[in-house]
PDB file of N, CA and C in Angstrom:
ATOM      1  N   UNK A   1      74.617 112.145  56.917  1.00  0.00           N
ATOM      2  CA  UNK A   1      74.277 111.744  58.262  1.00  0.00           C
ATOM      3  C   UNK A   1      73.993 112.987  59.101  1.00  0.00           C
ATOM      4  N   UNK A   2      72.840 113.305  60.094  1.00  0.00           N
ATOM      5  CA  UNK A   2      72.168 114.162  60.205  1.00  0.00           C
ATOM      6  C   UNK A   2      72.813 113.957  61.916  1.00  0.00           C
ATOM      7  N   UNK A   3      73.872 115.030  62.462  1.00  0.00           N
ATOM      8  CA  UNK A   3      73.551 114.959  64.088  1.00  0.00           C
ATOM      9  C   UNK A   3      73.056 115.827  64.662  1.00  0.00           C
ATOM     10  N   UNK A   4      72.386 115.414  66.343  1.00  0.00           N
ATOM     11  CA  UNK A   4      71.703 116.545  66.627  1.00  0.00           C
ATOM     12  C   UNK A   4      72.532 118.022  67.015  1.00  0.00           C
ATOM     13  N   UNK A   5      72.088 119.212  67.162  1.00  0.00           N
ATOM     14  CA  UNK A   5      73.133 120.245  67.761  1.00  0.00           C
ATOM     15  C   UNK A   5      72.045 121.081  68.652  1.00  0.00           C
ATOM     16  N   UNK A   6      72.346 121.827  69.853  1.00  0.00           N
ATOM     17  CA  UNK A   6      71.672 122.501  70.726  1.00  0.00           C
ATOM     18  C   UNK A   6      72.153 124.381  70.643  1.00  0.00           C
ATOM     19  N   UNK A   7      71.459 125.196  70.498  1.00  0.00           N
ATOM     20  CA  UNK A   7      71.898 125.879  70.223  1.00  0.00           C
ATOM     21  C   UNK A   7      71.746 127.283  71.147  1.00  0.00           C
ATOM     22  N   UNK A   8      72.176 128.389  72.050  1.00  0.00           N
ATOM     23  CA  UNK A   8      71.468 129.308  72.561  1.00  0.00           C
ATOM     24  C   UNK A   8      71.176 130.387  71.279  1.00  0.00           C
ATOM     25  N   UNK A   9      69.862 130.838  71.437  1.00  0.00           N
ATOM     26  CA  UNK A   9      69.527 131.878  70.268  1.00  0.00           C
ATOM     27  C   UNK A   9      68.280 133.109  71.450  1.00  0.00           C
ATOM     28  N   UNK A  10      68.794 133.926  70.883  1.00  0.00           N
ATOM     29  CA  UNK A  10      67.646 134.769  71.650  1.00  0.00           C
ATOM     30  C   UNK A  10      66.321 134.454  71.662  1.00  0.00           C
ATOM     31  N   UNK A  11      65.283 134.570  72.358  1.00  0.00           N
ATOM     32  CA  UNK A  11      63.779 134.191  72.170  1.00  0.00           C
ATOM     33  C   UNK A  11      63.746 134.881  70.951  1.00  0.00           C
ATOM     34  N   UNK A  12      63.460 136.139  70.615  1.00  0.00           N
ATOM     35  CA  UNK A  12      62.964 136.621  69.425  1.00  0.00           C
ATOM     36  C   UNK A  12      63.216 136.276  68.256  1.00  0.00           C
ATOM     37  N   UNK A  13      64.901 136.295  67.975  1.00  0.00           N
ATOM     38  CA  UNK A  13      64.959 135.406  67.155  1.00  0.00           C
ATOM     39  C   UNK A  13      64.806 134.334  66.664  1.00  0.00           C
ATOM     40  N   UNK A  14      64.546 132.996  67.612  1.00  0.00           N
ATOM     41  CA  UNK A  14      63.938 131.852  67.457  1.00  0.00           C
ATOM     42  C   UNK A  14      62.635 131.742  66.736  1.00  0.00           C
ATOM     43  N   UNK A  15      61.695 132.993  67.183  1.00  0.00           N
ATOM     44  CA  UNK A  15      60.310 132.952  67.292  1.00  0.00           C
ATOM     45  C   UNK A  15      60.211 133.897  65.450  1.00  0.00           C
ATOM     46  N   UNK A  16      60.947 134.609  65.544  1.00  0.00           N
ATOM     47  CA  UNK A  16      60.777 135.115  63.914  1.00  0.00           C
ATOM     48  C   UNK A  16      61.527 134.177  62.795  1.00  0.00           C
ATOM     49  N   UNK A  17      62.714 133.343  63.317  1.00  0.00           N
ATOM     50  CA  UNK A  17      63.231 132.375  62.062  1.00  0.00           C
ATOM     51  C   UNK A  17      61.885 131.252  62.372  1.00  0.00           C
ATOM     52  N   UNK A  18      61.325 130.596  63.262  1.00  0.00           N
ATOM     53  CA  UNK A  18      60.035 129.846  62.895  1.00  0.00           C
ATOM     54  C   UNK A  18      59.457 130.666  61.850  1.00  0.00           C
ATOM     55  N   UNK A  19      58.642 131.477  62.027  1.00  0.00           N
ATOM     56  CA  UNK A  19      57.486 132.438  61.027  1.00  0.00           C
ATOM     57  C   UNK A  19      58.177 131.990  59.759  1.00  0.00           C
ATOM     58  N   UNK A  20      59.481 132.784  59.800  1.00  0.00           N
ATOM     59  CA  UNK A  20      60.077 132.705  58.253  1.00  0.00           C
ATOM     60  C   UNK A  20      59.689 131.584  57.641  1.00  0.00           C
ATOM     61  N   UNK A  21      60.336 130.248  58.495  1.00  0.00           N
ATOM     62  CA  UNK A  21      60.639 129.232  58.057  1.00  0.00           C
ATOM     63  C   UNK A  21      59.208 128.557  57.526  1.00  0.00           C
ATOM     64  N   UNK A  22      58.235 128.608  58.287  1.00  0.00           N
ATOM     65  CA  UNK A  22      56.981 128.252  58.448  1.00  0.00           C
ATOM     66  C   UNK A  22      56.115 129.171  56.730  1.00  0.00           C
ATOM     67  N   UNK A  23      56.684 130.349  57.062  1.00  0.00           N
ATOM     68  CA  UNK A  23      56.162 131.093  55.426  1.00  0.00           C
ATOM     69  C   UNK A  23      57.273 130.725  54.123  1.00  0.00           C
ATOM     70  N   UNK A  24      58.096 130.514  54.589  1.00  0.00           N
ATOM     71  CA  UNK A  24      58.983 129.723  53.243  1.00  0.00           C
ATOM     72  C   UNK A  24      59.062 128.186  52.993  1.00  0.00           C
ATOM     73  N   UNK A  25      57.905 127.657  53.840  1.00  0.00           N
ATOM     74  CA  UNK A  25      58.068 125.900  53.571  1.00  0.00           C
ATOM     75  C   UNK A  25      59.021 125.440  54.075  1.00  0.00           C
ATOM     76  N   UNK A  26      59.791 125.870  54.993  1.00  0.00           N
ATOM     77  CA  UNK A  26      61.187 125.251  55.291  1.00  0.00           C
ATOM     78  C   UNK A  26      60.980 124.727  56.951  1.00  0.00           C
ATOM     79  N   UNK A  27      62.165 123.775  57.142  1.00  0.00           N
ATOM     80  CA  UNK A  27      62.505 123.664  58.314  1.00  0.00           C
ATOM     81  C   UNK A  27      63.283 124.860  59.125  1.00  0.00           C
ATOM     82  N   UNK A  28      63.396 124.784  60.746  1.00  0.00           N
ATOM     83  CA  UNK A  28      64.238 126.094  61.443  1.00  0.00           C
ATOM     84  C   UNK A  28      65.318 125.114  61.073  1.00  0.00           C
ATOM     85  N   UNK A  29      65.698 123.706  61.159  1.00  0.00           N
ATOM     86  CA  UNK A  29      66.860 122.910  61.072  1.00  0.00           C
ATOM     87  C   UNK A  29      67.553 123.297  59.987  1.00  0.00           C
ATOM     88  N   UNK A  30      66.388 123.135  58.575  1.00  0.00           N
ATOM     89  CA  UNK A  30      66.868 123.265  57.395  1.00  0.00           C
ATOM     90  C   UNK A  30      67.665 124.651  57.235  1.00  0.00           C
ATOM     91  N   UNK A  31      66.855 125.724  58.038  1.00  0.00           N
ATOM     92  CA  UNK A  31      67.763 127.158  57.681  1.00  0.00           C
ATOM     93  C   UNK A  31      68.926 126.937  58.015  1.00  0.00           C
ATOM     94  N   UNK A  32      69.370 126.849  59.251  1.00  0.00           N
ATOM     95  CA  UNK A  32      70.611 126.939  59.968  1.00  0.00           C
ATOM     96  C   UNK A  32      71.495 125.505  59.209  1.00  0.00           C
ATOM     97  N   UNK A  33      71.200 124.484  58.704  1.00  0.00           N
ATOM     98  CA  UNK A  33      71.908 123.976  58.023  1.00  0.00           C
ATOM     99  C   UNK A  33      72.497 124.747  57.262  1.00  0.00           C
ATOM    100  N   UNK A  34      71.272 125.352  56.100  1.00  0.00           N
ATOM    101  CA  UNK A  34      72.014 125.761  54.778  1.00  0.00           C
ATOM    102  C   UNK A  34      72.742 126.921  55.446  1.00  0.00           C
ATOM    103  N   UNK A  35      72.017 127.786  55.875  1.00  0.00           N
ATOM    104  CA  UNK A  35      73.067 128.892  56.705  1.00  0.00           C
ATOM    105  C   UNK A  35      74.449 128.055  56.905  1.00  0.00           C
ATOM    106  N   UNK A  36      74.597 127.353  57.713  1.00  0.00           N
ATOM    107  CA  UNK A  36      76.342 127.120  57.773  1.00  0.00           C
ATOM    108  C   UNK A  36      76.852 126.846  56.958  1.00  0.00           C
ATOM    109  N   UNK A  37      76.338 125.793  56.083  1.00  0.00           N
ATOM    110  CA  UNK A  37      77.160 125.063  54.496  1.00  0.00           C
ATOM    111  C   UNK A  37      77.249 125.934  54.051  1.00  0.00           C
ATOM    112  N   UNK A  38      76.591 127.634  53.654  1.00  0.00           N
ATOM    113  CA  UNK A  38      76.884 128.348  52.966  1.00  0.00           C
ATOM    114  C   UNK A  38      78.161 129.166  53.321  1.00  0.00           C
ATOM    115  N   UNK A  39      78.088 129.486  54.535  1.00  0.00           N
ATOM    116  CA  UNK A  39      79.124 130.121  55.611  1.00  0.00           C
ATOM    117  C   UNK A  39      80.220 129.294  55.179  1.00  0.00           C
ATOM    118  N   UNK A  40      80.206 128.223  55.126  1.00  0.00           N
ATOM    119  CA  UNK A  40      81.873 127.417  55.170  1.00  0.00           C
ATOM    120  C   UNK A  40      81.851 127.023  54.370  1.00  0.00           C
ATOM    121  N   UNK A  41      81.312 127.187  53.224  1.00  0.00           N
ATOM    122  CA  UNK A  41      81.328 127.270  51.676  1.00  0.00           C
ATOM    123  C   UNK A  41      82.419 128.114  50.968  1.00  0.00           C
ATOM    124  N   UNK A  42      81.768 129.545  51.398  1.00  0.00           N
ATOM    125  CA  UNK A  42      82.173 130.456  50.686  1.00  0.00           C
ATOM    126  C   UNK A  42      83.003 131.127  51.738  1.00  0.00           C
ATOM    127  N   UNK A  43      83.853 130.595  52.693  1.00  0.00           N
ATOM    128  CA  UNK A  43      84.806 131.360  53.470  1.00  0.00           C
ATOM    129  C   UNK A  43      86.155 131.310  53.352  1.00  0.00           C
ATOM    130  N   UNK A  44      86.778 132.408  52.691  1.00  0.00           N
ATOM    131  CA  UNK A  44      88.321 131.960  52.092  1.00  0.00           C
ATOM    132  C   UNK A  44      88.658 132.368  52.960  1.00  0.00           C
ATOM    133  N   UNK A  45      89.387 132.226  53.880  1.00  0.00           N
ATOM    134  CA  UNK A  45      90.739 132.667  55.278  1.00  0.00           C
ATOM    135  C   UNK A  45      91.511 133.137  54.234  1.00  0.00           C
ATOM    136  N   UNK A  46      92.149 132.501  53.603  1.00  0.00           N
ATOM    137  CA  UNK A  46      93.644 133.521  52.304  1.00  0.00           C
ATOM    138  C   UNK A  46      93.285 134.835  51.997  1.00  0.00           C
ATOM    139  N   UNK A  47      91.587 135.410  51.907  1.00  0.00           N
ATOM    140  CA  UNK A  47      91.605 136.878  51.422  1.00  0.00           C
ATOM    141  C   UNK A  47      91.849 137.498  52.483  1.00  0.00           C
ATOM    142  N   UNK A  48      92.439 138.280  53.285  1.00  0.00           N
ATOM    143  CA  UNK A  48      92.183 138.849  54.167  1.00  0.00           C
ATOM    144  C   UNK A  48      91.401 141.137  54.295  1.00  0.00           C
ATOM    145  N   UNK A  49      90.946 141.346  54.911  1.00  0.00           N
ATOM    146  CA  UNK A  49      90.704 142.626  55.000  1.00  0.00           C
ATOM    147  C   UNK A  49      91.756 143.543  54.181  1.00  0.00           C
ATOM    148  N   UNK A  50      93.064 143.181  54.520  1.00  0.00           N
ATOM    149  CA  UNK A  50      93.849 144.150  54.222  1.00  0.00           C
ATOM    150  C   UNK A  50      93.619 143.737  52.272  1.00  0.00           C
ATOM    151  N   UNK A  51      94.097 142.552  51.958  1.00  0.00           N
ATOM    152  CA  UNK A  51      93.969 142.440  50.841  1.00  0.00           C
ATOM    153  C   UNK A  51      92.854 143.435  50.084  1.00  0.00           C
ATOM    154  N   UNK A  52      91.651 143.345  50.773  1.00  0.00           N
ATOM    155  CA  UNK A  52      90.408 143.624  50.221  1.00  0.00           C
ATOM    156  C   UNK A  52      90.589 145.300  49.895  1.00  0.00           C
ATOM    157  N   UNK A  53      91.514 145.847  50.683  1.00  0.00           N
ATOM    158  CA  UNK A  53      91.610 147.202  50.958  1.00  0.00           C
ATOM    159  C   UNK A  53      92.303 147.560  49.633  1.00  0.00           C
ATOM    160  N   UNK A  54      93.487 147.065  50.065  1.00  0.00           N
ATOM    161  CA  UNK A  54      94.396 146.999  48.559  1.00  0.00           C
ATOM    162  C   UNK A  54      94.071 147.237  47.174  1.00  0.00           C
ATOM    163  N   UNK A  55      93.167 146.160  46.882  1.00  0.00           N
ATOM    164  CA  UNK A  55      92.376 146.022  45.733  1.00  0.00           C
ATOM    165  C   UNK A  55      91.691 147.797  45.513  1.00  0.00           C
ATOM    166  N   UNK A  56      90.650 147.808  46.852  1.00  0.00           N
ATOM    167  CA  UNK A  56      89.917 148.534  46.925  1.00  0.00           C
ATOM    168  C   UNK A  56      91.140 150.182  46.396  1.00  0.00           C
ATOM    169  N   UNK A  57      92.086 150.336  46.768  1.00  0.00           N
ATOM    170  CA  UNK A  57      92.720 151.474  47.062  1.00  0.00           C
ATOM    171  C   UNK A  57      92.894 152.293  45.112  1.00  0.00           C
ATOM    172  N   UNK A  58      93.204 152.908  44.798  1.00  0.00           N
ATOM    173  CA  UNK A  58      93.080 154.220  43.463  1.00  0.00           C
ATOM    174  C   UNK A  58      91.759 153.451  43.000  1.00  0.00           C
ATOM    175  N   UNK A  59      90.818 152.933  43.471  1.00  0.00           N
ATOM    176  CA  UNK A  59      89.748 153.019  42.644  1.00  0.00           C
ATOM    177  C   UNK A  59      88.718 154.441  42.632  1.00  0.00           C
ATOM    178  N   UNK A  60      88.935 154.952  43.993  1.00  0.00           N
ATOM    179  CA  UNK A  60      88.325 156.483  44.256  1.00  0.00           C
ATOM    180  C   UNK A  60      89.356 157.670  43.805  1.00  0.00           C
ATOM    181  N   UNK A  61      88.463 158.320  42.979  1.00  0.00           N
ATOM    182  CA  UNK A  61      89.361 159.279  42.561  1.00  0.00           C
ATOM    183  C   UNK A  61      89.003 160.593  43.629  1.00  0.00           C
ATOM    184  N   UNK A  62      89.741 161.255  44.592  1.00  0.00           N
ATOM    185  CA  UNK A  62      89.297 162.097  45.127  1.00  0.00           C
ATOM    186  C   UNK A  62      89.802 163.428  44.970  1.00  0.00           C
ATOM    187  N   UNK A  63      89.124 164.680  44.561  1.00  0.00           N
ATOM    188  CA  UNK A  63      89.501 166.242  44.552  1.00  0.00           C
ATOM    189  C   UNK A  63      90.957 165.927  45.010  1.00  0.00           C
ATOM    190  N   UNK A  64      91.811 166.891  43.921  1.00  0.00           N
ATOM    191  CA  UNK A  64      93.489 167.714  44.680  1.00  0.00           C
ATOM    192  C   UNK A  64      93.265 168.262  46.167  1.00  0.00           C
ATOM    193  N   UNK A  65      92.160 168.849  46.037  1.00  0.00           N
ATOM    194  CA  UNK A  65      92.404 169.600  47.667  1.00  0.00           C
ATOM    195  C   UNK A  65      91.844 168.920  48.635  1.00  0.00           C
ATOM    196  N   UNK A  66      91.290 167.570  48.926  1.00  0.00           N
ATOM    197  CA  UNK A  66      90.769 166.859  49.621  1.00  0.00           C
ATOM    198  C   UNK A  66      91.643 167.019  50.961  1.00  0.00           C
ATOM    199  N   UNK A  67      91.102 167.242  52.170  1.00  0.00           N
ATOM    200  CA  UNK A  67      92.325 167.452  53.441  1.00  0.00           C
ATOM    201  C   UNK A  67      91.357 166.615  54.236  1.00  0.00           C
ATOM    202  N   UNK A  68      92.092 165.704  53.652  1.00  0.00           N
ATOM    203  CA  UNK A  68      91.718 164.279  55.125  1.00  0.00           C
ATOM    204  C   UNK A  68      91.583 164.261  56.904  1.00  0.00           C
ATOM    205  N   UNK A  69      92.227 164.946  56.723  1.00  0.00           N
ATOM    206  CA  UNK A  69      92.486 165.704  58.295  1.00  0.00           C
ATOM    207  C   UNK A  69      91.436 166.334  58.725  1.00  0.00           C
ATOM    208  N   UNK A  70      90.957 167.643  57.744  1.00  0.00           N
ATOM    209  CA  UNK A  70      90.107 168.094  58.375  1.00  0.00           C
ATOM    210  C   UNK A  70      88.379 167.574  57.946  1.00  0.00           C
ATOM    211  N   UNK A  71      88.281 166.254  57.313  1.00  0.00           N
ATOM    212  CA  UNK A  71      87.096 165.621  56.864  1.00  0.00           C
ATOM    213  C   UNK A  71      87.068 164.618  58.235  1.00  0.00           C
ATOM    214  N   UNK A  72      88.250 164.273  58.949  1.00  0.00           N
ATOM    215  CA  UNK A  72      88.186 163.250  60.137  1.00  0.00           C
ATOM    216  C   UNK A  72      87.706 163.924  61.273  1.00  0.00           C
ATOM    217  N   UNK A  73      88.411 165.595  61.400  1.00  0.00           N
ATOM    218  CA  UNK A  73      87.969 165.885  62.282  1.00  0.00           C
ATOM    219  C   UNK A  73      86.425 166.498  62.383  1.00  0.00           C
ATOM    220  N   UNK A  74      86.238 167.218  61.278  1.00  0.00           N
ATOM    221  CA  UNK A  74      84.365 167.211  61.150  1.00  0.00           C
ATOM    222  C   UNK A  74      83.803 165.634  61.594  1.00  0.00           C
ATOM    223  N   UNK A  75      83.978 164.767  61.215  1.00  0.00           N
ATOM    224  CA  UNK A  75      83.496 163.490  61.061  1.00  0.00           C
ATOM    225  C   UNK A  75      83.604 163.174  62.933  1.00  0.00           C
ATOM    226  N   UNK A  76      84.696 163.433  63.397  1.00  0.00           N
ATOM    227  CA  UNK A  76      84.818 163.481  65.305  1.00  0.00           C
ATOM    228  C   UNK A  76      83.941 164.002  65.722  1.00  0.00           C
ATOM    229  N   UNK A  77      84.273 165.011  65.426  1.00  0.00           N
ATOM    230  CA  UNK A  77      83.289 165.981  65.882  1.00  0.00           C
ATOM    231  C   UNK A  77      81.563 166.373  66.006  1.00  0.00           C
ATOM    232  N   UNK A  78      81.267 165.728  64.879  1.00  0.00           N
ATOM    233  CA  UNK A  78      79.955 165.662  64.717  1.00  0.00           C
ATOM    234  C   UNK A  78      79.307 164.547  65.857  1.00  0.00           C
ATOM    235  N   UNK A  79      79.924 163.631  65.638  1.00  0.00           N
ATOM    236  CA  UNK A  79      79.773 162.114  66.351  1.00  0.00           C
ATOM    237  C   UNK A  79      79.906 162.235  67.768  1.00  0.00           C
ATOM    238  N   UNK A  80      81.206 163.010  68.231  1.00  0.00           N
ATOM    239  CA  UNK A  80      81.240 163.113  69.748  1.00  0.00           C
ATOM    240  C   UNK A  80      80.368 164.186  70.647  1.00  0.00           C
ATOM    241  N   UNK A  81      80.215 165.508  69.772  1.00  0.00           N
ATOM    242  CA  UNK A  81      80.240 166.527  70.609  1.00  0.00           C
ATOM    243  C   UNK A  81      78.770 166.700  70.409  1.00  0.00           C
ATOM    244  N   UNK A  82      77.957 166.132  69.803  1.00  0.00           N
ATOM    245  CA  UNK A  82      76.924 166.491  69.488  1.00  0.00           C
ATOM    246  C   UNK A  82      75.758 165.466  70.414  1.00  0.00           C
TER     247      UNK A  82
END
């Protein structure tokens, strides 16, 4: 069962998901359908970031002398002062 929904979207974007939609045979409805079913498809709330980190963590092997400290502060520094 199909209801209607109203949506705010920027002009531009409206005007380039038509094109798309229009060069892929599709509806703008049809995108943003599958767009959400896919979204709340594949959205586990139970994994969270930190988990992901976790996992993620001794998979990088980094140099003995690696000084984190001073790779953050180059990394500040570049970004702020420049």
């Amino acid at each position: 069962m199909s209801k209607k929904l109203t949506l705010n979207v920027d002009e531009n974007v409206i005007e380039k998901a038509k094109i798309y939609a229009q060069k892929t045979g599709r509806s703008l409805s049809g995108l943003v359908e599958n767009y959400l079913k896919n979204l709340v498809d594949h959205h586990h709330p139970e994994i969270t970031l930190e988990d992901k980190i976790t996992r993620l963590s001794g998979k990088i092997q980094l140099p003995a002398d690696f000084d984190e400290d001073k790779i953050l502060k180059e990394y500040f520094e570049e970004k702020h002062l420049k």
